[in-house]
Protein backbone atom coordinates (compact mmCIF):
# COMPACT_ATOMS: atom_id res chain seq x y z
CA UNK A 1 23.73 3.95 -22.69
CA UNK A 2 20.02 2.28 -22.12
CA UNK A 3 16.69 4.01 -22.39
CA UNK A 4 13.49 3.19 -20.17
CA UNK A 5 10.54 4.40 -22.17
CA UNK A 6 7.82 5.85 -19.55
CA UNK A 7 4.40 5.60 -20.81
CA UNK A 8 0.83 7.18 -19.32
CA UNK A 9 -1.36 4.54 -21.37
CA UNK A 10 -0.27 5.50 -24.87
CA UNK A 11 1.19 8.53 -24.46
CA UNK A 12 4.67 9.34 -24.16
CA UNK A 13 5.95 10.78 -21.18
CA UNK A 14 9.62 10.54 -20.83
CA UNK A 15 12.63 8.43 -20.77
CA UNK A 16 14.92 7.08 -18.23
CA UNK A 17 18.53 7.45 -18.92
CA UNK A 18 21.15 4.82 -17.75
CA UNK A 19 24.59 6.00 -18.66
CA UNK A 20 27.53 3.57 -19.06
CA UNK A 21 28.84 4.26 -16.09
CA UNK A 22 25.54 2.86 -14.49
CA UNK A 23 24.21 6.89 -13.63
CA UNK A 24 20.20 7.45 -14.15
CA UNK A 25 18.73 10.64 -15.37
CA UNK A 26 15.15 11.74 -16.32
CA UNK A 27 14.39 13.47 -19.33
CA UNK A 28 9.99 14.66 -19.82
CA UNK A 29 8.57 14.39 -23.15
CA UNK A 30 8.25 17.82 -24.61
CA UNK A 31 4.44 16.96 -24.65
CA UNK A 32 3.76 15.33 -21.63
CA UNK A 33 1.26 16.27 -19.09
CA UNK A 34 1.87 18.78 -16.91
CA UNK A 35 1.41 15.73 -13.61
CA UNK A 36 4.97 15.30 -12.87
CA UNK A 37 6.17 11.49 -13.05
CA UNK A 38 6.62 12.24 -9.56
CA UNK A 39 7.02 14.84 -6.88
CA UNK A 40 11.20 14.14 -6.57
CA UNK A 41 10.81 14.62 -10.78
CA UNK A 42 9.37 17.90 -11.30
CA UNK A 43 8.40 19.55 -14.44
CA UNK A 44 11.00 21.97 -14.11
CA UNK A 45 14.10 19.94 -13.26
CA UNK A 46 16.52 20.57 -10.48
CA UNK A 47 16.00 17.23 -8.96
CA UNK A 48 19.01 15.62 -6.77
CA UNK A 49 20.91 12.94 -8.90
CA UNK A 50 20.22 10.19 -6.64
CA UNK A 51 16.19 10.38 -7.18
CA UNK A 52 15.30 9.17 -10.55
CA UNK A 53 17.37 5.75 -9.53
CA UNK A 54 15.15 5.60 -6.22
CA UNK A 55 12.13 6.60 -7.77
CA UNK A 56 12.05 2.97 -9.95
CA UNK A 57 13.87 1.46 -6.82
CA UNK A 58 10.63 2.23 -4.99
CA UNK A 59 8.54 0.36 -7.70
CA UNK A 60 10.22 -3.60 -7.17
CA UNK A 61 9.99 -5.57 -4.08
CA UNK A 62 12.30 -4.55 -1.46
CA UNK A 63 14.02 -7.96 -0.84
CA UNK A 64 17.31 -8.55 -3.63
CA UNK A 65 16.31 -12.14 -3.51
CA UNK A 66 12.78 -11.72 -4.68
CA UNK A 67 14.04 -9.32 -7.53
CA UNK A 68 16.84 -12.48 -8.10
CA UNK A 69 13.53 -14.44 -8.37
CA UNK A 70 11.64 -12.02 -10.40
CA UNK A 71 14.75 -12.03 -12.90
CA UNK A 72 14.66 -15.67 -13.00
CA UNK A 73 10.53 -16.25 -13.11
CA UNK A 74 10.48 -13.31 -16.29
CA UNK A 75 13.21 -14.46 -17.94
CA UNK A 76 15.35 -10.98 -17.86
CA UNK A 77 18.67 -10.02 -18.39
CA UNK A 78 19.35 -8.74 -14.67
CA UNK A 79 17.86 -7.90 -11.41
CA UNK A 80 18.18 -3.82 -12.48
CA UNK A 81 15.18 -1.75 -12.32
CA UNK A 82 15.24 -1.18 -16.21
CA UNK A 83 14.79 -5.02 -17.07
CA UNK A 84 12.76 -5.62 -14.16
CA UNK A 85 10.29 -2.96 -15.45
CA UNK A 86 10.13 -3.54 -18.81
CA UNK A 87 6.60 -4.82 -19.39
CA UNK A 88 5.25 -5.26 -16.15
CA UNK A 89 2.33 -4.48 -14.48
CA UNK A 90 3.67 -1.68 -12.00
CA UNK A 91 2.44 0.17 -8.88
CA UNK A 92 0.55 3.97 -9.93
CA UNK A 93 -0.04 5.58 -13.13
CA UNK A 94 3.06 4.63 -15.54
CA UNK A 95 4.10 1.50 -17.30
CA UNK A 96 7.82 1.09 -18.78
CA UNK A 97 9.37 -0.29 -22.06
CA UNK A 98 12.81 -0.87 -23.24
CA UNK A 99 11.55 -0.95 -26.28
CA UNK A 100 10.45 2.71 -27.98
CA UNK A 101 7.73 1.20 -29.46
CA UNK A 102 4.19 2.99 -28.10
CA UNK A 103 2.92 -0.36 -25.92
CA UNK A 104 -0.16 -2.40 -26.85
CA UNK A 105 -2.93 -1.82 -24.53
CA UNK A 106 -5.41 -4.94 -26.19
CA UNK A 107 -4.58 -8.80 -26.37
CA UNK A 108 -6.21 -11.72 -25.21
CA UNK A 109 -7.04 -12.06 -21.64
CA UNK A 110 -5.24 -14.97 -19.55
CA UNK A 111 -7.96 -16.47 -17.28
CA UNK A 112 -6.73 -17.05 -13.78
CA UNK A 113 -8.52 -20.92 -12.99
CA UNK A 114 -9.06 -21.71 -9.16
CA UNK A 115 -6.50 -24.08 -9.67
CA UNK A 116 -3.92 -21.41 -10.74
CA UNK A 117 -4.37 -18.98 -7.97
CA UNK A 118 -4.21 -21.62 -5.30
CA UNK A 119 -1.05 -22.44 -6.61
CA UNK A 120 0.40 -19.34 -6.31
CA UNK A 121 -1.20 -19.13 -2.70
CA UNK A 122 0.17 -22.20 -2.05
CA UNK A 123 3.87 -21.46 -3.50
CA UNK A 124 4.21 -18.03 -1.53
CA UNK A 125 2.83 -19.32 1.55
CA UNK A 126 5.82 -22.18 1.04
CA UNK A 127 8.69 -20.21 -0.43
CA UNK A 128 7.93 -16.24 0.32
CA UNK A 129 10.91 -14.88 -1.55
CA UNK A 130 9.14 -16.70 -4.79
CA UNK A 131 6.37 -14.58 -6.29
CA UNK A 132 5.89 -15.94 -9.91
CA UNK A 133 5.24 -18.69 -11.09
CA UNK A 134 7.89 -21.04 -13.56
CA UNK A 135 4.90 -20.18 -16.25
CA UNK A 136 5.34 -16.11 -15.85
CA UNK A 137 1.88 -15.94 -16.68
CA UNK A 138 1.15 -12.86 -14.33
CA UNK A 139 3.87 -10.12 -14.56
CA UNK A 140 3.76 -7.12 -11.96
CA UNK A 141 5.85 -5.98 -10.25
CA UNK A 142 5.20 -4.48 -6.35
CA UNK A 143 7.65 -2.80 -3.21
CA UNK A 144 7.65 -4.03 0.10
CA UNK A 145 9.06 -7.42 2.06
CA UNK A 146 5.65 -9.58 2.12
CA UNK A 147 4.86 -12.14 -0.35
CA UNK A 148 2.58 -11.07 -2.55
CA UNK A 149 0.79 -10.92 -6.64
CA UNK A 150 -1.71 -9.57 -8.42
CA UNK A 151 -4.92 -10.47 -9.95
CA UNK A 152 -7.83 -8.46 -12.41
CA UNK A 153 -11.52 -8.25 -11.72
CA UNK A 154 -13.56 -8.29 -14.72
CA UNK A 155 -17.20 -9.25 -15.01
CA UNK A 156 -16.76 -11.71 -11.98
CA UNK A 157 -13.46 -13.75 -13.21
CA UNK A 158 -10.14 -13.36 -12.38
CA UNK A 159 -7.55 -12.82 -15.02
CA UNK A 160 -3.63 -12.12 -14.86
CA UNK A 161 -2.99 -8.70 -15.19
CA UNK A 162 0.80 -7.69 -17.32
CA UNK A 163 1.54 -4.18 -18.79
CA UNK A 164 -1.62 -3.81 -21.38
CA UNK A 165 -4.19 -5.35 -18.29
CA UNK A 166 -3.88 -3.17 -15.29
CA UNK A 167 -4.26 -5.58 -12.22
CA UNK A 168 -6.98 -4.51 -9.68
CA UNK A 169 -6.37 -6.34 -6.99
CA UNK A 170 -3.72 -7.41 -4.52
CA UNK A 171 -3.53 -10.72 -2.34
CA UNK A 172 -1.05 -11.68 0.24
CA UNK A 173 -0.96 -15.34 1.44
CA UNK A 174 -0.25 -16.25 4.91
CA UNK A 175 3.30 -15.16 5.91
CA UNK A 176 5.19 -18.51 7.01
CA UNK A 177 5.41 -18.74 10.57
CA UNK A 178 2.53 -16.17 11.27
CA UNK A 179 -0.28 -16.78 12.86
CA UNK A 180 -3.73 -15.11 12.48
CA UNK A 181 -1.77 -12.69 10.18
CA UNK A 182 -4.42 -12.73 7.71
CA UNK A 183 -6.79 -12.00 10.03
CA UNK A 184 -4.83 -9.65 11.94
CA UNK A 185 -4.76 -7.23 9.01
CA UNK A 186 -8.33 -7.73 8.00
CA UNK A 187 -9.41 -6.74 11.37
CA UNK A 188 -7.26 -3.75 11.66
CA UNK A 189 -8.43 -2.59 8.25
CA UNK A 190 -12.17 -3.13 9.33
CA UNK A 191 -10.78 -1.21 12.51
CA UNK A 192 -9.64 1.47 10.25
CA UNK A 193 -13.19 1.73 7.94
CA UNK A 194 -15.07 1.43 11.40
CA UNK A 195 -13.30 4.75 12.37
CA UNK A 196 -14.13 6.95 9.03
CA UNK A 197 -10.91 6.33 7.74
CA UNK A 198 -10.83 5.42 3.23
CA UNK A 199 -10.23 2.03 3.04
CA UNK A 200 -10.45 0.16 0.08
CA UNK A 201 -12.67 -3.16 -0.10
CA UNK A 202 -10.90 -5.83 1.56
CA UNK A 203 -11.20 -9.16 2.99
CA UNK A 204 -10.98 -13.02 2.35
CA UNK A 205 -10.19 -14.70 -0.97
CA UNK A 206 -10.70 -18.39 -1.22
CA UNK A 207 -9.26 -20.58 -4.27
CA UNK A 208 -9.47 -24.45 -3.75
CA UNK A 209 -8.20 -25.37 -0.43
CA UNK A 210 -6.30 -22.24 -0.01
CA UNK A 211 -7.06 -18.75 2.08
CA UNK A 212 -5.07 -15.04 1.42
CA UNK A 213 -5.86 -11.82 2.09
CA UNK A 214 -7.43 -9.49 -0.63
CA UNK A 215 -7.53 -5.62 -1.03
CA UNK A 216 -9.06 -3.88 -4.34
CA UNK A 217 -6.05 -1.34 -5.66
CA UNK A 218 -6.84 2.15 -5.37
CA UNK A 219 -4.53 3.06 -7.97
CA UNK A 220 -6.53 1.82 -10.59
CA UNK A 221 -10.11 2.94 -11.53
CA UNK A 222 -12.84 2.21 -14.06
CA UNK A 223 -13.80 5.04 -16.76
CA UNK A 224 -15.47 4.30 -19.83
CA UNK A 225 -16.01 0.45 -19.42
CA UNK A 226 -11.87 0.19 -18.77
CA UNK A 227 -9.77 -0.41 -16.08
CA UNK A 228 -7.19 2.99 -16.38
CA UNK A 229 -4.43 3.25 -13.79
CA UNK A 230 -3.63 6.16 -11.14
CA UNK A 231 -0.98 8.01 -10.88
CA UNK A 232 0.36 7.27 -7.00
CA UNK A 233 3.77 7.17 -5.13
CA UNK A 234 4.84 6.95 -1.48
CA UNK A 235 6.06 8.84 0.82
CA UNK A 236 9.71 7.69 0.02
CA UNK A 237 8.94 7.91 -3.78
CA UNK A 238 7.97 11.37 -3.18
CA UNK A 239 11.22 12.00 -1.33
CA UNK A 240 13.27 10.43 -4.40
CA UNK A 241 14.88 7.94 -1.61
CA UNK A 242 15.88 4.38 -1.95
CA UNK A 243 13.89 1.46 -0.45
CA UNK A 244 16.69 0.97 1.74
CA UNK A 245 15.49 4.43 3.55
CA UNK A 246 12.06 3.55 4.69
CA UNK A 247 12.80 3.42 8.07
CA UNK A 248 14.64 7.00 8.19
CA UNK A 249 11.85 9.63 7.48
CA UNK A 250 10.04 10.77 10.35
CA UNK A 251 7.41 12.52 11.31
CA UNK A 252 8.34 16.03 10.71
CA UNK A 253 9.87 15.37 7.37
CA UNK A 254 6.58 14.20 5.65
CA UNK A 255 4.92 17.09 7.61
CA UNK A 256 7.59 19.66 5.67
CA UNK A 257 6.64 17.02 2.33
CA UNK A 258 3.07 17.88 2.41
CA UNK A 259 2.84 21.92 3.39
CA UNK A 260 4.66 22.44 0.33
CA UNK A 261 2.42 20.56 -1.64
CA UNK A 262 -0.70 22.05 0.12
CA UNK A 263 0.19 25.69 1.70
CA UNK A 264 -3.59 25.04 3.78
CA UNK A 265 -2.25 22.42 6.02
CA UNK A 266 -5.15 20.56 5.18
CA UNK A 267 -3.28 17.56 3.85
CA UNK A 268 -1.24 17.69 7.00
CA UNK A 269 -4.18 17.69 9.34
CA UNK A 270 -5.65 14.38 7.20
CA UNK A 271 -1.95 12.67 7.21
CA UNK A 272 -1.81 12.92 11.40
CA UNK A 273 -5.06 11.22 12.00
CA UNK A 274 -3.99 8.22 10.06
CA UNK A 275 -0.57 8.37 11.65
CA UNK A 276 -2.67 8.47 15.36
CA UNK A 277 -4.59 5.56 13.72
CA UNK A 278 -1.76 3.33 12.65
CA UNK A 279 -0.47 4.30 16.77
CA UNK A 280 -3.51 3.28 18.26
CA UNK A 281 -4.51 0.21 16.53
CA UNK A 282 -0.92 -0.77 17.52
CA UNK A 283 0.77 -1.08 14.08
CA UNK A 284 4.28 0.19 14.74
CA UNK A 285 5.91 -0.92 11.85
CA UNK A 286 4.20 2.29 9.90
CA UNK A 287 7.01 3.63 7.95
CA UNK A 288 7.25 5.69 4.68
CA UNK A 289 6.14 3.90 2.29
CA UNK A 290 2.96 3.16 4.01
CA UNK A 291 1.76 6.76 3.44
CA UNK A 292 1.02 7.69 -0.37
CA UNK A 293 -0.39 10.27 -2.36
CA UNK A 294 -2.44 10.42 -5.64
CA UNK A 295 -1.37 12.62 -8.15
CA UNK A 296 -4.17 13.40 -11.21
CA UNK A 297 -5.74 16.43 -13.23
CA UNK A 298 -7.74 17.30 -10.05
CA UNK A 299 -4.27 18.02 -7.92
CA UNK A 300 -2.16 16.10 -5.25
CA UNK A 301 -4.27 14.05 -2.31
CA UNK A 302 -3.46 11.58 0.18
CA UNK A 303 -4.49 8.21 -0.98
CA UNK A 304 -6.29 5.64 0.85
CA UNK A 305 -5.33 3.67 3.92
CA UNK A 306 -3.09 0.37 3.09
CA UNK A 307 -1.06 -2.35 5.00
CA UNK A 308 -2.22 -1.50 8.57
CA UNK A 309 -1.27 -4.46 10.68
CA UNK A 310 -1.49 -4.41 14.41
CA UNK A 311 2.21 -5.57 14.95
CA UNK A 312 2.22 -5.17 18.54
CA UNK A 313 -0.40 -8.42 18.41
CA UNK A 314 3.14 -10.33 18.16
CA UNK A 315 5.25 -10.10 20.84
CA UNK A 316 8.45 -11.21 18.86
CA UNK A 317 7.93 -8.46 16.58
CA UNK A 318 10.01 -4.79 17.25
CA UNK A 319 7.45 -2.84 19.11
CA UNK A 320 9.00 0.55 19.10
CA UNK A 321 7.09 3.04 16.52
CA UNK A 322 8.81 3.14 13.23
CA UNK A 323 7.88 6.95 12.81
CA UNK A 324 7.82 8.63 16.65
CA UNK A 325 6.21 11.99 16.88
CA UNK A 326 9.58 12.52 18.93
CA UNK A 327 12.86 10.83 20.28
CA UNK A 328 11.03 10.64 23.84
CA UNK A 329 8.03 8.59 22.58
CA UNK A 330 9.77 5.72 20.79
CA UNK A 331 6.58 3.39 21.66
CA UNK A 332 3.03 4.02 21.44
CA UNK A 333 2.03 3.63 25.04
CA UNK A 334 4.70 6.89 25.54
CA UNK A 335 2.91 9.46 23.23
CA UNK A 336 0.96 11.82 24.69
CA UNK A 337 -1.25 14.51 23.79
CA UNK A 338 1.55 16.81 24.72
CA UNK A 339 3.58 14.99 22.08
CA UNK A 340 1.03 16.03 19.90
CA UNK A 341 0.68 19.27 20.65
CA UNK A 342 4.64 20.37 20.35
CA UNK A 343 4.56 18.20 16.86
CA UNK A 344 1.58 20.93 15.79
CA UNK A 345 3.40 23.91 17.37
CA UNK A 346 6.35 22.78 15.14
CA UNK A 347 4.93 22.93 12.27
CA UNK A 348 2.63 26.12 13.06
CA UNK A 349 -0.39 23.75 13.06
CA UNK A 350 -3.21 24.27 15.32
CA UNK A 351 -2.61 22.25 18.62
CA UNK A 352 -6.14 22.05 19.71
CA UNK A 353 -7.05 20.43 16.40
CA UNK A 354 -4.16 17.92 16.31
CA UNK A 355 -4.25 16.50 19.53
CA UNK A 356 -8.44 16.54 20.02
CA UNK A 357 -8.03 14.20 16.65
CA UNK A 358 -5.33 11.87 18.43
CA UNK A 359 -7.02 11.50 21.34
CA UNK A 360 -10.40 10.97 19.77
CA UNK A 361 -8.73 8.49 17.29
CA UNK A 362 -7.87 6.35 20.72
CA UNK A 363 -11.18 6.82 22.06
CA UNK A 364 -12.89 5.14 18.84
CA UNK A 365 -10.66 2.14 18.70
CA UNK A 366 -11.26 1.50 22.08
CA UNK A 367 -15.19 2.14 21.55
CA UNK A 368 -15.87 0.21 18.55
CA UNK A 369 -13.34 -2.89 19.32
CA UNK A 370 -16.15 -5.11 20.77
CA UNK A 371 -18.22 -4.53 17.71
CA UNK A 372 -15.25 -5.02 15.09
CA UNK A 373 -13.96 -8.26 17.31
CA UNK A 374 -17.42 -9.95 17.18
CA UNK A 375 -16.95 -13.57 16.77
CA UNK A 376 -13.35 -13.86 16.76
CA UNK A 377 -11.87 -16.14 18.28
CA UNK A 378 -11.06 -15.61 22.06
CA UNK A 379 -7.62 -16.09 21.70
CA UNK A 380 -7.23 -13.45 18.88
CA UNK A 381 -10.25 -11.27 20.42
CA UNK A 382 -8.74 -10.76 23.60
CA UNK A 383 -4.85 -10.08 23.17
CA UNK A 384 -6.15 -7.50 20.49
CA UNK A 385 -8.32 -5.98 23.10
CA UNK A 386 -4.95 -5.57 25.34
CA UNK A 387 -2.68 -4.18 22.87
CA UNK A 388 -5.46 -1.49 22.37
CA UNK A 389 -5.69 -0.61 25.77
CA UNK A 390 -2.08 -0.76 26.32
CA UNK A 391 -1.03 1.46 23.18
CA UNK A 392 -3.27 4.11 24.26
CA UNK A 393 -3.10 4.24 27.50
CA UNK A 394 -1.17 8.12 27.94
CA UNK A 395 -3.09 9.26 25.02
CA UNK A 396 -6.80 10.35 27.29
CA UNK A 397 -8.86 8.57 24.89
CA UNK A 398 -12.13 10.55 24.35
CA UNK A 399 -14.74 8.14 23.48
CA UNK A 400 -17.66 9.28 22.40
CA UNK A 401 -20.96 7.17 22.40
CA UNK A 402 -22.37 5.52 19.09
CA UNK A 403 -21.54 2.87 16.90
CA UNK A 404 -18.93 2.73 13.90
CA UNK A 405 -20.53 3.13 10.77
CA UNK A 406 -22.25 -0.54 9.09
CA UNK A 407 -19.24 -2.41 7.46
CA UNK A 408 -19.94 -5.49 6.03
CA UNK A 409 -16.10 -5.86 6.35
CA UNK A 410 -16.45 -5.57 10.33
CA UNK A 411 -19.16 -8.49 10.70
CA UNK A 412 -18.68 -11.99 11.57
CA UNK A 413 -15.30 -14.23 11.97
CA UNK A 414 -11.76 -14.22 10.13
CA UNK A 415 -12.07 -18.13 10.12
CA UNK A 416 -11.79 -20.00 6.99
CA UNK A 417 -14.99 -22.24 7.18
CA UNK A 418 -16.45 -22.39 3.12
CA UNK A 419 -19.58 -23.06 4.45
CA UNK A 420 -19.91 -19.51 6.27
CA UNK A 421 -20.75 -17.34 3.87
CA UNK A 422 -19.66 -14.26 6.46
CA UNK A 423 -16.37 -16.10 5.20
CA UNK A 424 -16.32 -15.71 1.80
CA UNK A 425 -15.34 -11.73 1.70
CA UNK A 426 -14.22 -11.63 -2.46
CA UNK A 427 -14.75 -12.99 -5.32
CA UNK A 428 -14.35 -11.07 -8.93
CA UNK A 429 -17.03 -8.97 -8.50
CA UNK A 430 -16.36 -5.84 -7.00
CA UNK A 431 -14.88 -4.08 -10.39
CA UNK A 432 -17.10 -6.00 -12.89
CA UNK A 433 -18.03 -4.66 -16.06
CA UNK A 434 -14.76 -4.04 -17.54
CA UNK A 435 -12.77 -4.55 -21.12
CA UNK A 436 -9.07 -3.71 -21.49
């Protein structure tokens, strides 16, 4: 039998269980908080048996060759979710021990050098399944398929975040054989901000000769001159499903998730105008574990937008919507507001509402795209402009006139010229002022 010790800072929260026979169970604390670890883990027990095992599933990258690389790069015993844990800097609120010891939360800080991150821009961008370094110096830990690490903001340097130093940012290099993928997502997250929707700070990061995408975490946040993580979890965290699963909730399933955390339907109403979003900026690949929730003292709300990518921008990639509203709309271009309005009947929502959002989602992609495409190139500016058109095109789009809201995210060009400084998006300074 192992034990994974589950910490909130320095308090105690529970234990994972791993039985000989390889079975995981959950046991709380007797004092902990009265947040559950997570919505498939509640306070009172009577989870299913499969969802403490998926819950830490959700938490490591979703390749098994990454985690093989992880393994390697931190020196573990296996590629399990207990030794893969242990230590780490990990996605939400918790952080995990094998050992029972309470965890330090001081030590020195590891300054990232220019050097250092471009080497880990460079190594990702070369070999994506690799995401440490031979030096472990920076040990997270992060779900999905894209190359990735972590970095932490304080008082405008970089350092490399573990267990005690909660990261606060992400950055994704270039994925191989991509192109304008950086780009692509920085536009449709300035697409995204242009249209009202919470988006965290995000942009550019330059180190040396080498260019990634950056987004500030919004599972972390600074209180009292610290950086303090948040408890979060995804959709398919919430569900207490394994990563393999992503692609098998739909629409109606997180609609049932969400009305019985919020009897109001408000949470609903706010869900369905980023899933119109992620349909009309053309990002089909929006499955589960692109939709997450917050968890803290002040109750249960959806958390910011994350990892919208306008897919359709590449033809080779599957264009059919990972979540349909229903099995007659498997693409974008298909959904229609009546689509919308039997979704809303389903779920005793009001119609009116739902589908005046969806259509007036379309409308302001379609109005503000000249405006967030400014000085793009043509190339990039153009086929973007199509995709919009052409994913919305049965949805009525209402546009309305009036610009999006000043973003200095949605002005000027993607490019990587040094010597624009529209260009340089990041540096450490967005969380400054912060001790461990």
């Amino acid at each position: 039998m192992r034990e994974l010790q589950v910490w909130d800072g320095s308090r105690h929260v529970g234990v994972f269980i791993e039985s000989d026979a390889g079975d995981i169970d959950f046991r709380y604390d007797s004092e902990a908080p009265a947040i559950p670890v997570s919505l498939c883990l509640p306070r009172d027990g009577g989870w299913s048996p499969s969802a403490p095992a998926s819950f830490l599933d959700n938490l490591l990258p979703d390749n098994p060759n990454v985690r093989d690389a992880m393994r390697s790069r931190l020196h573990t015993a296996s590629t399990d979710a207990f030794d893969l844990l242990d230590g780490v800097d990990a996605t939400g609120g918790l952080t995990f021990t094998l050992s029972p010891e309470r965890p330090r939360l001081d030590g020195p800080l590891l300054l990232a050098t220019d050097e250092e991150i471009a080497n880990e821009i460079g190594r990702i961008e070369r070999a994506p399944n690799f995401w440490w370094d031979e030096d472990s110096h920076c040990r997270f830990s992060l779900g999905g398929a894209q190359g990735k690490f972590t970095l932490t903001s304080i008082d405008g340097q970089w350092f490399w975040p573990d267990a005690a130093l909660p990261s606060t940012h992400i950055i994704k290099p270039r994925p191989k054989g991509l192109e304008h993928a950086l780009g692509i997502e920085t536009l449709s997250m300035d697409m995204a901000s242009a249209c009202g929707l919470p988006c965290p700070e995000h942009g550019m990061i330059q180190a040396r000769d080498r260019v990634a995408y950056i987004i500030e975490r919004f599972d972390r946040r600074v209180s009292g001159g610290s950086i303090q993580r948040v408890r979060q979890e995804d959709f398919l965290q919430s569900f207490g499903r394994p990563v393999a699963d992503k692609y098998e909730v739909g629409v109606d399933e997180c609609l049932n998730l969400l009305q019985r955390v919020d009897p109001t339907l408000e949470l609903c109403y706010q869900w369905l105008e980023r899933v119109a979003f992620n349909m009309s900026v053309g990002n089909s690949d929006a499955h589960a574990k692109n939709y997450s929730l917050v968890l803290d003292e002040s109750g249960i709300r959806l958390a910011p937008v994350y990892d919208i990518v306008a897919t359709r921008f590449w033809p080779m990639f599957d264009q059919e919507l990972a979540m349909p509203l229903d099995e007659d709309c498997e693409f974008a271009e298909w959904t229609t507001p009546k689509h919308w309005e039997r979704l809303a009947r389903r779920h005793s929502m009001d119609p009116d509402r739902v589908v005046d959002t969806a259509r007036r989602t379309a409308g302001k992609v379609l109005a503000y795209a000249p405006r967030v495409l400014a000085g793009q190139p043509s190339s990039v500016a153009e086929r973007l402009e199509r995709v919009w058109r052409k994913v919305n095109e049965s949805m009525e789009p209402i546009i309305t006139d009036g610009e999006p809201p000043v973003s200095s995210q949605t002005a000027g060009s993607y490019g990587i010229d040094p010597a624009d400084p529209m260009n340089i998006a990041m540096d450490g300074g967005p969380v400054s002022g912060m001790t461990r």
